[in-house]
PDB file of N, CA and C in Angstrom:
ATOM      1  N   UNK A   1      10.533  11.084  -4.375  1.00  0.00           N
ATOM      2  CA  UNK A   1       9.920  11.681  -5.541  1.00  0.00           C
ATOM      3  C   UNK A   1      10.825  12.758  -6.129  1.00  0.00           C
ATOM      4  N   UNK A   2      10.484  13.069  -7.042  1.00  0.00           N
ATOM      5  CA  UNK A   2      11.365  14.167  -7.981  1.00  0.00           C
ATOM      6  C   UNK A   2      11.082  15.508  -7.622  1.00  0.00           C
ATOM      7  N   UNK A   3      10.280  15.959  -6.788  1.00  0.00           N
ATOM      8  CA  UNK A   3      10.046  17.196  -6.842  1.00  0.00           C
ATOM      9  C   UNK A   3      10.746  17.729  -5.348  1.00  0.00           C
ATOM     10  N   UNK A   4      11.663  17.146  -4.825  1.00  0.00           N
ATOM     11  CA  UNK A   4      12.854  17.466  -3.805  1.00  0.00           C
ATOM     12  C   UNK A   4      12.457  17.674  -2.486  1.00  0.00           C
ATOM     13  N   UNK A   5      10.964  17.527  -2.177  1.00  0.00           N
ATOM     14  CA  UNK A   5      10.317  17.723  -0.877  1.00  0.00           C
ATOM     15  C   UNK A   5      10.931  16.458   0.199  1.00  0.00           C
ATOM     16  N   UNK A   6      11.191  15.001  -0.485  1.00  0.00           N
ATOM     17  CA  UNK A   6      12.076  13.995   0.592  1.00  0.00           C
ATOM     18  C   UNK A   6      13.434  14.091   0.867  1.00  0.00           C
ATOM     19  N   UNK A   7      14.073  15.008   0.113  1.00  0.00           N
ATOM     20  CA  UNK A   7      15.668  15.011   0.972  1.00  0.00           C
ATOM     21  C   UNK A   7      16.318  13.386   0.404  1.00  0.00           C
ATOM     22  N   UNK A   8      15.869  12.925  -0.734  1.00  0.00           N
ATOM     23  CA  UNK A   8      16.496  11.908  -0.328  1.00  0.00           C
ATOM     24  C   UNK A   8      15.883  10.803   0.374  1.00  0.00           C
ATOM     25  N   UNK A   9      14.869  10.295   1.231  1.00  0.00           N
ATOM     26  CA  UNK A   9      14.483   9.744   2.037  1.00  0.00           C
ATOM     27  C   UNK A   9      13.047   8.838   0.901  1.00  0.00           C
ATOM     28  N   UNK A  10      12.701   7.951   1.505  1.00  0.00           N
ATOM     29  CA  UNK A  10      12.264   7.233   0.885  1.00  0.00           C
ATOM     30  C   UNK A  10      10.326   7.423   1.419  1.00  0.00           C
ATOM     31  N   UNK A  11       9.412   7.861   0.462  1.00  0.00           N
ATOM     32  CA  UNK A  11       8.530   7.935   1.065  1.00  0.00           C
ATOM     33  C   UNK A  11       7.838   7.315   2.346  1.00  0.00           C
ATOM     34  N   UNK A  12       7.093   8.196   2.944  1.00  0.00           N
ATOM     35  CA  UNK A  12       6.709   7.076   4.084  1.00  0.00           C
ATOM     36  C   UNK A  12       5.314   6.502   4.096  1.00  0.00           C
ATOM     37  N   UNK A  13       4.784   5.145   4.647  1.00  0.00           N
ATOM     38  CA  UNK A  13       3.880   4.508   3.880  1.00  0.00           C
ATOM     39  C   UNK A  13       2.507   5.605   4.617  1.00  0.00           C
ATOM     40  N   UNK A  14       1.026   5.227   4.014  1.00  0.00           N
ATOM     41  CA  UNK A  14       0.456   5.877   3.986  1.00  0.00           C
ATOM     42  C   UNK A  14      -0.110   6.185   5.737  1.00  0.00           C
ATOM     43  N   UNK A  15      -0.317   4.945   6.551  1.00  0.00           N
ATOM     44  CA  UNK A  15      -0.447   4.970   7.992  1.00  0.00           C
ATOM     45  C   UNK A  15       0.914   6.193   9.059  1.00  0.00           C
ATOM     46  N   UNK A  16       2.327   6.186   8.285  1.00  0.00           N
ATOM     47  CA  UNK A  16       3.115   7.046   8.606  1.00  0.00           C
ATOM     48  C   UNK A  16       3.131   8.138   8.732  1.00  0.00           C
ATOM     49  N   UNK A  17       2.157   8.633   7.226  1.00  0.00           N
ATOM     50  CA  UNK A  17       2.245   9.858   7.001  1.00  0.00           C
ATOM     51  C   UNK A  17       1.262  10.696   7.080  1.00  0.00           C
ATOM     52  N   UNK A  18      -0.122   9.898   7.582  1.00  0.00           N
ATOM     53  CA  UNK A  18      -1.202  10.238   8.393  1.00  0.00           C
ATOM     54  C   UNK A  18      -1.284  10.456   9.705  1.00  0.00           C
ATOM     55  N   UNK A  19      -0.093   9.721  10.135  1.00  0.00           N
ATOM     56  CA  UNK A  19       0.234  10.302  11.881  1.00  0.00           C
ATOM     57  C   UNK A  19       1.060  11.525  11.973  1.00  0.00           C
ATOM     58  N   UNK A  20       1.769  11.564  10.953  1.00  0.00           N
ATOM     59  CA  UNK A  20       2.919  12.635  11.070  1.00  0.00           C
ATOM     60  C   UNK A  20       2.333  13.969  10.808  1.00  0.00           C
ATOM     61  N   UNK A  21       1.312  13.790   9.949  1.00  0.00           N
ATOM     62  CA  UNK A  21       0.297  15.165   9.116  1.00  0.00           C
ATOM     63  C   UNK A  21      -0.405  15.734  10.503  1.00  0.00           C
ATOM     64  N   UNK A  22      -1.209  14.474  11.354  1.00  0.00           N
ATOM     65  CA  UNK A  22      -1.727  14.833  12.560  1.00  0.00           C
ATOM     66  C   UNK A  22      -1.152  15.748  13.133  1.00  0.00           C
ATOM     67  N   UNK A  23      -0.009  15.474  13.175  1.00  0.00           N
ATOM     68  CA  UNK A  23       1.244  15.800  15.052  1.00  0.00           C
ATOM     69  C   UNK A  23       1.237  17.315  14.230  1.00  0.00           C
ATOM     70  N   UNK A  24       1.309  17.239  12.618  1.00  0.00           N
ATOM     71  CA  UNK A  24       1.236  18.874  11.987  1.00  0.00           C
ATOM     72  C   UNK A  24       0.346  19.703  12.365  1.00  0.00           C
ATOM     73  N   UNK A  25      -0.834  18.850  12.085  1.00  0.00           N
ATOM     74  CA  UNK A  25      -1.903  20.325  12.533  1.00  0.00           C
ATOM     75  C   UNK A  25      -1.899  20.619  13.671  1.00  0.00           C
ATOM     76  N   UNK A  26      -1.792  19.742  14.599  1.00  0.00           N
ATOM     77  CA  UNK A  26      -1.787  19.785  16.467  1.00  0.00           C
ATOM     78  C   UNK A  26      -1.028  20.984  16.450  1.00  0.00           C
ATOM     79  N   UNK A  27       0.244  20.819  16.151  1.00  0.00           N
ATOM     80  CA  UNK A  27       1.239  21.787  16.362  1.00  0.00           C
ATOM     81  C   UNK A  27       0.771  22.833  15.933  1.00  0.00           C
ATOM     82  N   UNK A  28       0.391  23.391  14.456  1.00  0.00           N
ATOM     83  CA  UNK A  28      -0.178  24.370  13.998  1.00  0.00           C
ATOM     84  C   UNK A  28      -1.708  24.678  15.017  1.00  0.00           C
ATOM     85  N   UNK A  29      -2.242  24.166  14.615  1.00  0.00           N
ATOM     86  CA  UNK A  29      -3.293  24.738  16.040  1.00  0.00           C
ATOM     87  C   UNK A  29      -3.275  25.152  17.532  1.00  0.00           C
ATOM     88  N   UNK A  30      -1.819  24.403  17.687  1.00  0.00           N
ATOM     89  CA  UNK A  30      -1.259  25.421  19.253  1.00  0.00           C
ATOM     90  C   UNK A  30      -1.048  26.113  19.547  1.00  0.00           C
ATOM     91  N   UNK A  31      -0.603  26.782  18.401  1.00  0.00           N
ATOM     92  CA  UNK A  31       0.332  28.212  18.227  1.00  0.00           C
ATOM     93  C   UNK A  31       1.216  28.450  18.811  1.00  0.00           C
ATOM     94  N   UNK A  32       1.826  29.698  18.994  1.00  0.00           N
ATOM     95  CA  UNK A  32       2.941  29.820  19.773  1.00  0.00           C
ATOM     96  C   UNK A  32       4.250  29.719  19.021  1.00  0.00           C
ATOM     97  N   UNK A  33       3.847  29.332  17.697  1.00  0.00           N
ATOM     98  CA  UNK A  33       5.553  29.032  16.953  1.00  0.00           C
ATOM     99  C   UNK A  33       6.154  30.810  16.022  1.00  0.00           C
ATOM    100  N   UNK A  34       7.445  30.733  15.653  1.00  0.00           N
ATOM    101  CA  UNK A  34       7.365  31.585  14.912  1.00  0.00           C
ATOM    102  C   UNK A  34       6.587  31.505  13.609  1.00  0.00           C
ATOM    103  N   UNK A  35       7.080  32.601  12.595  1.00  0.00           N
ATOM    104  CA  UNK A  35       6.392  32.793  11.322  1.00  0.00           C
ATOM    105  C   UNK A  35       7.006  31.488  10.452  1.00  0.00           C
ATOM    106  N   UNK A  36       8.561  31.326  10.860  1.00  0.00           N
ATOM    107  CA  UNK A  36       9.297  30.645   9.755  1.00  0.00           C
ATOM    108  C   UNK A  36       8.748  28.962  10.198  1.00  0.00           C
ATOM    109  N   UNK A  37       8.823  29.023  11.870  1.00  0.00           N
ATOM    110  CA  UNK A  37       8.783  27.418  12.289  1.00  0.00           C
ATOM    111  C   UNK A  37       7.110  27.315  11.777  1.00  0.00           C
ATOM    112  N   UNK A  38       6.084  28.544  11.464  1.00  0.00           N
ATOM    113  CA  UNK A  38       4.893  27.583  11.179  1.00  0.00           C
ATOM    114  C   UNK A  38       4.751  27.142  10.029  1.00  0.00           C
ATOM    115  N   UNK A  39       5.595  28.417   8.989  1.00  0.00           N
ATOM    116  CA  UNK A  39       5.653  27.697   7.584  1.00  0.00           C
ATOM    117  C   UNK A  39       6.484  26.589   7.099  1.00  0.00           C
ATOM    118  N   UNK A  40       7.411  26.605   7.955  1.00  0.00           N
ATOM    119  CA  UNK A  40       8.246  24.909   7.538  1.00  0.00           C
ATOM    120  C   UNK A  40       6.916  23.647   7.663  1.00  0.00           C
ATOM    121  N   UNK A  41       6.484  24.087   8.889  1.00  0.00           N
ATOM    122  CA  UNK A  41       5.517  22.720   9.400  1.00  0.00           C
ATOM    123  C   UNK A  41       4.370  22.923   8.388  1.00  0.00           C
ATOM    124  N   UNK A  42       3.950  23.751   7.723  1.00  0.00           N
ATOM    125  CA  UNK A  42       2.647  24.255   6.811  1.00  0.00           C
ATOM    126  C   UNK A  42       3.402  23.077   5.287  1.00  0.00           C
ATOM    127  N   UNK A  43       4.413  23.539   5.191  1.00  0.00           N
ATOM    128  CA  UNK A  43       5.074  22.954   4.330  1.00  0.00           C
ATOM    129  C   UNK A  43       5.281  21.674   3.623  1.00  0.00           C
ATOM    130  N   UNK A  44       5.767  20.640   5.333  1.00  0.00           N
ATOM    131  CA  UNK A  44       5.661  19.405   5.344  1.00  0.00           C
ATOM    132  C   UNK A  44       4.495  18.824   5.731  1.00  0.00           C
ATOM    133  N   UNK A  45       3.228  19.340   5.893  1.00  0.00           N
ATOM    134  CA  UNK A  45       1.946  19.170   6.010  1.00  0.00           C
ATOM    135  C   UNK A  45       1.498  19.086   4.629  1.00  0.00           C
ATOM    136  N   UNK A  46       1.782  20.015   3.435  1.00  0.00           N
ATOM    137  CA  UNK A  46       1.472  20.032   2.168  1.00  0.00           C
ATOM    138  C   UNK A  46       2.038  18.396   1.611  1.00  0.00           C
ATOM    139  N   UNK A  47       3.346  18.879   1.736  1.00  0.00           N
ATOM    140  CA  UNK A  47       4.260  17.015   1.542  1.00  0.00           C
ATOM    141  C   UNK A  47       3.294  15.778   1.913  1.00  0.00           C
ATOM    142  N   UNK A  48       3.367  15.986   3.416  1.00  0.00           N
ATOM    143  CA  UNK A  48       2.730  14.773   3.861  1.00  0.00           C
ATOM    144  C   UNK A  48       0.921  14.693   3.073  1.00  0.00           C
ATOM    145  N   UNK A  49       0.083  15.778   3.106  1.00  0.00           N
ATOM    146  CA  UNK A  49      -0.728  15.675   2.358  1.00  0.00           C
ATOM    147  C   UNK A  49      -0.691  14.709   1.007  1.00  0.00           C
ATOM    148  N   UNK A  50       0.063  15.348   0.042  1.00  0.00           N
ATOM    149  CA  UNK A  50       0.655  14.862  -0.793  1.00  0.00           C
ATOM    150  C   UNK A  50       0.761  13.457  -0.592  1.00  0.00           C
ATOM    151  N   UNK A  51       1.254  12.849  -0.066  1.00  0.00           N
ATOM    152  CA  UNK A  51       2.364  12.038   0.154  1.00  0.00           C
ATOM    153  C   UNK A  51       0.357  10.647   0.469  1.00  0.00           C
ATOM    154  N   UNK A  52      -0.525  11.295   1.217  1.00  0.00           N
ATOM    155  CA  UNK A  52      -1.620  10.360   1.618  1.00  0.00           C
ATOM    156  C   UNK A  52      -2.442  10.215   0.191  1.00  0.00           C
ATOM    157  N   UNK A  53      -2.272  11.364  -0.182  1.00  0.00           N
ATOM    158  CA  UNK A  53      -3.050  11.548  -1.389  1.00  0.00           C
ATOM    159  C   UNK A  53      -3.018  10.591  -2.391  1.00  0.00           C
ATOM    160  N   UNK A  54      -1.058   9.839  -2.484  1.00  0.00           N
ATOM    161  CA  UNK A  54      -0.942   9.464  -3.760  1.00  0.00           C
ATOM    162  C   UNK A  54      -1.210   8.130  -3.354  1.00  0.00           C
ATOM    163  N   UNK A  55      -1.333   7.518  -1.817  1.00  0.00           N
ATOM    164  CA  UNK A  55      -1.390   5.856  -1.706  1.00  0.00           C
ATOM    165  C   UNK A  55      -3.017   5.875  -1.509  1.00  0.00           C
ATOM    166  N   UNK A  56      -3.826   6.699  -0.537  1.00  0.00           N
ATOM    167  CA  UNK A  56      -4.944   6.389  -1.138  1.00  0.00           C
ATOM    168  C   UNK A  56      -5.793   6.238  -3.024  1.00  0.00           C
ATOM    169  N   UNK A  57      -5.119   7.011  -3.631  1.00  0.00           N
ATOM    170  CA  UNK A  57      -5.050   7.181  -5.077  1.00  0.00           C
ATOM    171  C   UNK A  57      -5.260   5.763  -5.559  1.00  0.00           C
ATOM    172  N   UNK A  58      -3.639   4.943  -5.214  1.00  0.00           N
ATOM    173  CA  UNK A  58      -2.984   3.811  -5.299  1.00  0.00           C
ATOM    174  C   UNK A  58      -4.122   2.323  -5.269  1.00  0.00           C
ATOM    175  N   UNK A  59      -4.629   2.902  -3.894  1.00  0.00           N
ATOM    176  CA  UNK A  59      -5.829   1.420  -3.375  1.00  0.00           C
ATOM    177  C   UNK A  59      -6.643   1.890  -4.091  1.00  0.00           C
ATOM    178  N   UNK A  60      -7.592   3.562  -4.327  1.00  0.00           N
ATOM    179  CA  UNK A  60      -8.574   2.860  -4.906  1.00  0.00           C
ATOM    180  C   UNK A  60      -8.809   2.454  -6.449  1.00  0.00           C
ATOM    181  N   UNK A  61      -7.462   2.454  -7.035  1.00  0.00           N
ATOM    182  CA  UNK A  61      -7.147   2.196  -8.343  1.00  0.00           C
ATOM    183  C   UNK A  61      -7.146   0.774  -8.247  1.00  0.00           C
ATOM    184  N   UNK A  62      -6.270  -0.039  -7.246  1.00  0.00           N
ATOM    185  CA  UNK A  62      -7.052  -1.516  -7.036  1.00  0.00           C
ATOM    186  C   UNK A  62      -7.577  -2.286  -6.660  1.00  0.00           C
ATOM    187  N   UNK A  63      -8.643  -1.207  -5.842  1.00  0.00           N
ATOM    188  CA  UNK A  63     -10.202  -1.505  -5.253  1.00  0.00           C
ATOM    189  C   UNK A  63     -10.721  -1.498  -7.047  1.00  0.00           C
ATOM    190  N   UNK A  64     -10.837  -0.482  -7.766  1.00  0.00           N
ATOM    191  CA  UNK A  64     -11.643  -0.755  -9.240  1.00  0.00           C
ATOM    192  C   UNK A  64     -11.233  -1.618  -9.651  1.00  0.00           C
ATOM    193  N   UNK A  65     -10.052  -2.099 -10.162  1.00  0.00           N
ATOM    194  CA  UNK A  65      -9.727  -3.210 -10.601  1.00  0.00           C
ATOM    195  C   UNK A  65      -9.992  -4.085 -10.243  1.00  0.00           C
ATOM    196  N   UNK A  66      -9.833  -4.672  -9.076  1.00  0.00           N
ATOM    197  CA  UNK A  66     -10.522  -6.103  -8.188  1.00  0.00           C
ATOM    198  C   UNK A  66     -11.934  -5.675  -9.102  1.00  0.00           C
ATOM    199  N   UNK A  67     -12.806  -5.375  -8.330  1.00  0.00           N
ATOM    200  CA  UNK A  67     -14.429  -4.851  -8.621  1.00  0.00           C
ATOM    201  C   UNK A  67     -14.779  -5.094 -10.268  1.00  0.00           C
ATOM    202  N   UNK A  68     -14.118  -4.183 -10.877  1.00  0.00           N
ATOM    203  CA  UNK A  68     -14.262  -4.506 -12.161  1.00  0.00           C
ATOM    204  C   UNK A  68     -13.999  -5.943 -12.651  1.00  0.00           C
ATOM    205  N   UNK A  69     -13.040  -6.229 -12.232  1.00  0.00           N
ATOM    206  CA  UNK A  69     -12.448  -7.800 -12.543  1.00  0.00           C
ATOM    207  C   UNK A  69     -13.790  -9.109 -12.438  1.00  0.00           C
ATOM    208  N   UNK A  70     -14.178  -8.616 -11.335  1.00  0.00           N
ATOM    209  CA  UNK A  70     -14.961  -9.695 -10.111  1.00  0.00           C
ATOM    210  C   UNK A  70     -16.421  -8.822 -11.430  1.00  0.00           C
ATOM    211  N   UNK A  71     -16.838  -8.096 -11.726  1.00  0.00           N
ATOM    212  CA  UNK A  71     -17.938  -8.007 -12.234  1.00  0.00           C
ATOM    213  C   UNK A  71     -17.555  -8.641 -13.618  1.00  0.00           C
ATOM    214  N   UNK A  72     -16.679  -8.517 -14.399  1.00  0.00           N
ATOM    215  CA  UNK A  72     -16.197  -9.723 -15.469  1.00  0.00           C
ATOM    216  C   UNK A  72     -16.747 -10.932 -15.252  1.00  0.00           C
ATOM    217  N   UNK A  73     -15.716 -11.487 -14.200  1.00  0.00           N
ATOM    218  CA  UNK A  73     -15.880 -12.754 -14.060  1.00  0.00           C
ATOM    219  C   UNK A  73     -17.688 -13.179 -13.879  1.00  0.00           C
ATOM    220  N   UNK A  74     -18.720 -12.077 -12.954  1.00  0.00           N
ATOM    221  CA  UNK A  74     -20.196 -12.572 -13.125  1.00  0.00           C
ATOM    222  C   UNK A  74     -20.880 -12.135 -13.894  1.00  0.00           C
ATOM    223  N   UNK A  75     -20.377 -11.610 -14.660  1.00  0.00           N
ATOM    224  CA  UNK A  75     -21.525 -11.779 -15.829  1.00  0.00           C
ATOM    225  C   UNK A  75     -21.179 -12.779 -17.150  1.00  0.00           C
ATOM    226  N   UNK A  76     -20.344 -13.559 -16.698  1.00  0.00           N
ATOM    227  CA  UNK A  76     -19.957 -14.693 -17.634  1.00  0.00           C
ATOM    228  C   UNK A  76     -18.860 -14.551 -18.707  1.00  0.00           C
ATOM    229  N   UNK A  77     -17.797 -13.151 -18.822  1.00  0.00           N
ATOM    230  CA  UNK A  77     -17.022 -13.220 -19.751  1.00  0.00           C
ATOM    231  C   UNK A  77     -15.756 -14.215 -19.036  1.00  0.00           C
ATOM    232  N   UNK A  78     -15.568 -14.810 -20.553  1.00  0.00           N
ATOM    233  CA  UNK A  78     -14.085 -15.767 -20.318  1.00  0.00           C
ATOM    234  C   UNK A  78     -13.196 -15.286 -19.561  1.00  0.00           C
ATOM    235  N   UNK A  79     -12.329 -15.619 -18.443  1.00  0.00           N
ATOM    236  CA  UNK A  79     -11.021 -14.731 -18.554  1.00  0.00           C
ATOM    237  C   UNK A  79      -9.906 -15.715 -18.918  1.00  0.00           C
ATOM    238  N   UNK A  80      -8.658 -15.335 -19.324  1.00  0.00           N
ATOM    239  CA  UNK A  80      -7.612 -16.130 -19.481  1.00  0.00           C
ATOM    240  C   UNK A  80      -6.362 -16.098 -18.679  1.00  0.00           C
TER     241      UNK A  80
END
């Protein structure tokens, strides 16, 4: 994405970045880190947030579409 949080790296799919967000809070809820190591991980927790946010977004944009489609098709409009 454009806003420089991947380094370069190619997003990771949404099952990826729901495990990786996990292993974030774990860590953050253990404590024990410094100030800087909790805000890096606070950081890429925001990212990875981000990052679930935009593929769930994704499906249920074509969960409506299917749905909508499929209610077209029964109530009798043509499709082509």
């Amino acid at each position: 994405m454009a806003d420089g949080d991947t380094g370069g790296e190619a997003e990771p799919g949404y099952e990826q970045a729901r495990d990786e967000l996990a292993q974030v809070v774990a860590r953050l809820e253990a404590g024990g880190l410094s100030l800087e190591d909790s805000l890096a991980l606070w950081e890429r927790g925001e990212t990875l947030a981000r990052t679930c946010e935009r593929h769930l977004a994704g499906a249920r944009e074509r969960v409506e579409t299917v749905l909508h489609e499929a209610g077209a098709d029964d109530d009798g409009t043509a499709r082509g």
